[in-house]
C-alpha atoms as a PDB file:
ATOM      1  CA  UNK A   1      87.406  99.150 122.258  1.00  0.00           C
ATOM      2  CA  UNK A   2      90.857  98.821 121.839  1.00  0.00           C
ATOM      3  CA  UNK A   3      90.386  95.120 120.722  1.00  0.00           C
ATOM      4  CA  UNK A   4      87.972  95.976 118.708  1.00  0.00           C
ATOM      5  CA  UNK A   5      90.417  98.434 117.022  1.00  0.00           C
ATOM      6  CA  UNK A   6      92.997  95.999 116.270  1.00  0.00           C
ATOM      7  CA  UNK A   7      90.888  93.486 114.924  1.00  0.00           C
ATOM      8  CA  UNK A   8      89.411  96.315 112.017  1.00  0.00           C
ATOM      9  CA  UNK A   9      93.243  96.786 112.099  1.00  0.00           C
ATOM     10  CA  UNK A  10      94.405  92.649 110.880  1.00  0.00           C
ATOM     11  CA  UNK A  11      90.969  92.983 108.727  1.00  0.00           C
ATOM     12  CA  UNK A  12      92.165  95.690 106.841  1.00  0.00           C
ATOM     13  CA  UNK A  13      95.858  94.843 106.723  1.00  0.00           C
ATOM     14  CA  UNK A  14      94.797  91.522 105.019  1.00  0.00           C
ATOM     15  CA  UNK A  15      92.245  93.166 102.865  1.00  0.00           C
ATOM     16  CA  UNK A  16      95.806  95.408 101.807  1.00  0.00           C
ATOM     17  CA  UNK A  17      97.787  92.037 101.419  1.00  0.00           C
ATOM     18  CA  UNK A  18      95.177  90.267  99.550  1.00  0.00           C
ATOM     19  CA  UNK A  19      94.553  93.069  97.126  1.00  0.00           C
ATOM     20  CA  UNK A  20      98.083  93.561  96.480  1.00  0.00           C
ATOM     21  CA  UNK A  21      98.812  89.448  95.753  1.00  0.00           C
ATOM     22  CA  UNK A  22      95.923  89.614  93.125  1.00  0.00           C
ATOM     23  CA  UNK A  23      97.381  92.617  91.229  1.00  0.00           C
ATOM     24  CA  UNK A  24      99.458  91.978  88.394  1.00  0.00           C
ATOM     25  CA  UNK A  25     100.888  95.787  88.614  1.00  0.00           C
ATOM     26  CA  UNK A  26     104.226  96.357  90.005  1.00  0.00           C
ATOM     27  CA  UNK A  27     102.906  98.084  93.630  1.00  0.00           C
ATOM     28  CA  UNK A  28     105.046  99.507  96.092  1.00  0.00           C
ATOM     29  CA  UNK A  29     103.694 101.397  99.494  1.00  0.00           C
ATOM     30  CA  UNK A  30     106.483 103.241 100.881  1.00  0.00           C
ATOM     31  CA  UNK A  31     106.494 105.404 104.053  1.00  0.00           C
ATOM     32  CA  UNK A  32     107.895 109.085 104.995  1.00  0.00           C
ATOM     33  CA  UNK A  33     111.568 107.404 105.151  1.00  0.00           C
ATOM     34  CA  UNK A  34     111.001 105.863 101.474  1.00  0.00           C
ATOM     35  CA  UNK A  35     110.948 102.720 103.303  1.00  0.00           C
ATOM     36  CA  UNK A  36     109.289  99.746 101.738  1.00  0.00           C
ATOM     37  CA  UNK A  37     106.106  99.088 103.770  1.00  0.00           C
ATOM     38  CA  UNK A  38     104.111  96.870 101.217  1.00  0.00           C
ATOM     39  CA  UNK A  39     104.258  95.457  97.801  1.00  0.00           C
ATOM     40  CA  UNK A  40     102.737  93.053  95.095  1.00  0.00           C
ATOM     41  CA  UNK A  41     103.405  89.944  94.199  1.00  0.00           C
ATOM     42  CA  UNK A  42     104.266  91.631  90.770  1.00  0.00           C
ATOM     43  CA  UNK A  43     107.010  94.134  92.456  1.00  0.00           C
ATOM     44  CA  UNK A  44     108.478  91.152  94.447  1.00  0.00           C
ATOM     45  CA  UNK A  45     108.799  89.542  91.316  1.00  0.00           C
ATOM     46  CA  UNK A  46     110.326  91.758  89.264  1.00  0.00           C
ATOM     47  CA  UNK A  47     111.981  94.419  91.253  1.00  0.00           C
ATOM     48  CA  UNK A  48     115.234  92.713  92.648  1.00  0.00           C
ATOM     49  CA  UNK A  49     115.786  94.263  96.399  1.00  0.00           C
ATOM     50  CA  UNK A  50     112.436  95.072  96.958  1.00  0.00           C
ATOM     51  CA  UNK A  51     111.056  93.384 100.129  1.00  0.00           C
ATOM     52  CA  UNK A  52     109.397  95.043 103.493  1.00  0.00           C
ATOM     53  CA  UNK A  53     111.852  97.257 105.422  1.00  0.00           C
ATOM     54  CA  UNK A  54     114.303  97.862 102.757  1.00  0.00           C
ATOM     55  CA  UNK A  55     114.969 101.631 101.296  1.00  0.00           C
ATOM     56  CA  UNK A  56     113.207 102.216  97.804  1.00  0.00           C
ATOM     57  CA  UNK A  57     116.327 102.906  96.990  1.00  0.00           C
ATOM     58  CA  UNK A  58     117.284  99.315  97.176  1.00  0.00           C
ATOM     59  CA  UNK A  59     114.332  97.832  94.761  1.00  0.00           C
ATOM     60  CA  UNK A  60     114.709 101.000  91.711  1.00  0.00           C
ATOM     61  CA  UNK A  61     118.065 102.038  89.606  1.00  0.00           C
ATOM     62  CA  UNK A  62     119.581 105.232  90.211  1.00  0.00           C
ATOM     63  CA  UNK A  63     117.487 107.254  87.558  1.00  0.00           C
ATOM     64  CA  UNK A  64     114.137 105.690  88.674  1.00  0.00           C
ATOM     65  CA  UNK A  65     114.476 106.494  92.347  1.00  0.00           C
ATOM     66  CA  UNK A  66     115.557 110.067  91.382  1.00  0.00           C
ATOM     67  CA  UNK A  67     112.515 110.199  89.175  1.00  0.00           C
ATOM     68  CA  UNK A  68     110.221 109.190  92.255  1.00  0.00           C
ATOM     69  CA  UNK A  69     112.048 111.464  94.587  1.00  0.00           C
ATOM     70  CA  UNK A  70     111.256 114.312  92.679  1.00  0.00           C
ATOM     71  CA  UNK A  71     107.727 113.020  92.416  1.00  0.00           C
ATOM     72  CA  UNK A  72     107.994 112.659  96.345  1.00  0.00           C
ATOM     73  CA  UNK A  73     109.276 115.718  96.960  1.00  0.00           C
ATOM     74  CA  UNK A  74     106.638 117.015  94.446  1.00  0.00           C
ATOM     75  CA  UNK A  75     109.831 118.515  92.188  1.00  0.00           C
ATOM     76  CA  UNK A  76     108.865 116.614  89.431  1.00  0.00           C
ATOM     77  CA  UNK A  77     105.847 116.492  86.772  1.00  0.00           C
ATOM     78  CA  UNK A  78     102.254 115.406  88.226  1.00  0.00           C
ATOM     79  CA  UNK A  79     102.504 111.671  88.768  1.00  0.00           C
ATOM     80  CA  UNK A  80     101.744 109.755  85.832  1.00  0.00           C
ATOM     81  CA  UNK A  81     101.355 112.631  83.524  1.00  0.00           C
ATOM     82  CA  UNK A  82     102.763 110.736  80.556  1.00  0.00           C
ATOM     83  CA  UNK A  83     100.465 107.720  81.247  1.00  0.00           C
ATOM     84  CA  UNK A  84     103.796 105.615  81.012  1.00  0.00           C
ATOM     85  CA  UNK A  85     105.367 107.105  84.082  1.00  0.00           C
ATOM     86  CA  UNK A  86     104.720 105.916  87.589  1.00  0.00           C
ATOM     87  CA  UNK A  87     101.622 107.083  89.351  1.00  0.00           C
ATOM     88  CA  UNK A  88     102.130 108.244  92.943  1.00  0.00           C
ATOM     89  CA  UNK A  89      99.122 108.043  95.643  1.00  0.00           C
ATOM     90  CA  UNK A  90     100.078 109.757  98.964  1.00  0.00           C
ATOM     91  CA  UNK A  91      98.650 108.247 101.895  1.00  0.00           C
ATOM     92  CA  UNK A  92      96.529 110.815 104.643  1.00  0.00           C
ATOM     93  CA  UNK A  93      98.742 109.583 107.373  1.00  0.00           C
ATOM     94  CA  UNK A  94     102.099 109.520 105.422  1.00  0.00           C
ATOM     95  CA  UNK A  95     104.077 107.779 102.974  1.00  0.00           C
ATOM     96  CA  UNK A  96     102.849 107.063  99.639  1.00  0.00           C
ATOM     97  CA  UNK A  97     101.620 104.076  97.023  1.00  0.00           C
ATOM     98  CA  UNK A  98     103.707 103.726  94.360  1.00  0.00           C
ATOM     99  CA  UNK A  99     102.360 102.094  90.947  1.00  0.00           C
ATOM    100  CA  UNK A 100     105.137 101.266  88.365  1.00  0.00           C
ATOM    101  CA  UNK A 101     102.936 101.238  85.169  1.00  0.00           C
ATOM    102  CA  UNK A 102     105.765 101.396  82.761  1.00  0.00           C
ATOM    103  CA  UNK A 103     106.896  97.897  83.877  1.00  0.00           C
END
């Protein structure tokens, strides 16, 4: 069972992987720590800093990671609200998905 498990496991983490390489929307998954846990190719790209293991912190300016910590800390106005603003996803089992639409 257990192998069985991890297998679904590396199926769906390169299903996750894939998905984000063929998106050409600045993606970041994040988890309770606002640590980077995933990204696109597009957030690579573009967002200097941002790479696995790093602090959100360390991929947004100032302004933009106080916008999404509010949104995080659900301070702020409903995610993506403005349609230009980021849209936040939270994830059942913590942490979040990020989408950067005003990019």
């Amino acid at each position: 069972e257990v192998a069985e498990l991890r297998s679904r496991e590396d199926d769906l983490e390169t299903l996750v992987d894939t998905l984000l390489d063929l998106a050409d929307t600045v993606v970041l998954v994040i988890d309770d720590d606002r640590r980077i846990t995933g990204l696109s190719r597009a957030a690579a790209a573009r967002l200097d800093g941002a790479a696995v293991g790093k602090p959100l912190s360390s991929a947004v300016s100032a302004d933009e990671f106080d916008r999404l910590a509010a949104l995080l800390d659900g301070d702020g106005p409903p995610p993506g609200a403005a349609g230009d603003g980021p849209v936040l996803h939270r994830l059942p089992h913590g942490g979040a998905v990020l989408v950067l639409v005003d990019r």
